[in-house]
Protein backbone atom coordinates (compact mmCIF):
# COMPACT_ATOMS: atom_id res chain seq x y z
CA UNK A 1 -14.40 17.85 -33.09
CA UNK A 2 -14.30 14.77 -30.85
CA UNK A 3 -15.89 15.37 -27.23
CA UNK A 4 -13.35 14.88 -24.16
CA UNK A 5 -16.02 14.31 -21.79
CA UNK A 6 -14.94 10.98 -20.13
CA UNK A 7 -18.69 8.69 -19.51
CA UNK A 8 -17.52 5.78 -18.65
CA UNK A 9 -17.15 4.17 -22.04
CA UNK A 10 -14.05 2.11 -22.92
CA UNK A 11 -12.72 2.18 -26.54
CA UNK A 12 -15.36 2.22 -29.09
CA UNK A 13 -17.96 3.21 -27.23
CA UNK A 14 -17.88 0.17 -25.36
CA UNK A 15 -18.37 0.05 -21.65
CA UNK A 16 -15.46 -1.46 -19.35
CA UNK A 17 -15.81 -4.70 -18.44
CA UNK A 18 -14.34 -5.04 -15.41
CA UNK A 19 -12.21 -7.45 -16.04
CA UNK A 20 -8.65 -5.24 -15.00
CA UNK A 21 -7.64 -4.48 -18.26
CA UNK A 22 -3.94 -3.68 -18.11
CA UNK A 23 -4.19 -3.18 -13.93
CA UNK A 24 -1.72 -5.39 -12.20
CA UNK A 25 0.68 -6.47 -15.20
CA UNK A 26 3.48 -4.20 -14.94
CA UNK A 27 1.77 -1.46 -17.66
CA UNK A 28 0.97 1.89 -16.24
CA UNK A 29 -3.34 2.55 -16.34
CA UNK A 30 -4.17 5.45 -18.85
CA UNK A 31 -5.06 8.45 -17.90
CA UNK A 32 -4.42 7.88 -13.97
CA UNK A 33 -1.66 8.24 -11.76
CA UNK A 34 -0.70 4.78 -10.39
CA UNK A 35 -1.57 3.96 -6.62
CA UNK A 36 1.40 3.77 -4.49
CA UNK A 37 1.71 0.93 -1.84
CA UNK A 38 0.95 2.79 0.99
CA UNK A 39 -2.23 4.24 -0.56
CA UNK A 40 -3.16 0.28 -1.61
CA UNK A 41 -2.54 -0.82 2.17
CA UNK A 42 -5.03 2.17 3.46
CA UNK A 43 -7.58 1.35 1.10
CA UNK A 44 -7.26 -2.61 1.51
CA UNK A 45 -7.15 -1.76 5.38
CA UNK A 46 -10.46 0.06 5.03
CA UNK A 47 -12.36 -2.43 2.59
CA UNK A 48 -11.48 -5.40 5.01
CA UNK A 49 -12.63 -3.28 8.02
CA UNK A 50 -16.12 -2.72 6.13
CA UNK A 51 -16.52 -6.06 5.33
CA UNK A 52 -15.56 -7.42 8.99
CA UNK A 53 -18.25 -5.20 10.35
CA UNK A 54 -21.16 -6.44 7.50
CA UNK A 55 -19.83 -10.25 8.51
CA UNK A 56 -20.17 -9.45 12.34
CA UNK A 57 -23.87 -8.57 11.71
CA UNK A 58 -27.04 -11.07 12.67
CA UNK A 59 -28.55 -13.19 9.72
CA UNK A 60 -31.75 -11.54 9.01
CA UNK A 61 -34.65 -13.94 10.21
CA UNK A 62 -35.93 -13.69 6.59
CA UNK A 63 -33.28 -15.17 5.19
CA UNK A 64 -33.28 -18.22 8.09
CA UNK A 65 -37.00 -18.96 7.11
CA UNK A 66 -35.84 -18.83 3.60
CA UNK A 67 -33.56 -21.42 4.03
CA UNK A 68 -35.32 -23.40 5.98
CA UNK A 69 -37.95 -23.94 3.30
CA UNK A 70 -35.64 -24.31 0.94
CA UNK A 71 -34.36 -27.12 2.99
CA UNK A 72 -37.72 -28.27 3.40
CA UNK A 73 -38.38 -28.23 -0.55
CA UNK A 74 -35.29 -29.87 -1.08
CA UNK A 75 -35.93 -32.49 1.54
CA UNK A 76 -39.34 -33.32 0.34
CA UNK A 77 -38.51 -33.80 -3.26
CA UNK A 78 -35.94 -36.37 -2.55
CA UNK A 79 -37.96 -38.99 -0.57
């Protein structure tokens, strides 16, 4: 008897790629109920609200000296 359990594995025993599949071209997903507008707008709402607040926050001052030496490697090499 086949197992039912669903592990994340697309059709044989692949897993998805990520790539959408049939999401967004007028086919209904398997399996799921589709997401409603409304429900879309909330979610979009909330992902752009997350990312505003990670864009508000300080460059780390690792990452600054990183860059600068990569500038500085970069700069070096091509004189």
């Amino acid at each position: 008897m086949k197992s039912t359990t669903n592990n994340g594995e697309g059709a044989g025993g692949r897993a998805p790629s990520g790539g959408g599949g049939s999401v967004g071209k007028g086919r209904p997903r398997r399996g799921r109920p589709p997401v409603n507008e409304t429900l879309q707008h909330v979610i979009g709402s909330q992902l752009k609200a997350a990312y505003d607040e990670v864009v508000r926050q300080p460059i780390p001052d690792r990452f600054i000296e990183l860059l600068g030496a990569l500038e500085d490697k970069k700069s070096g090499g091509s004189e």
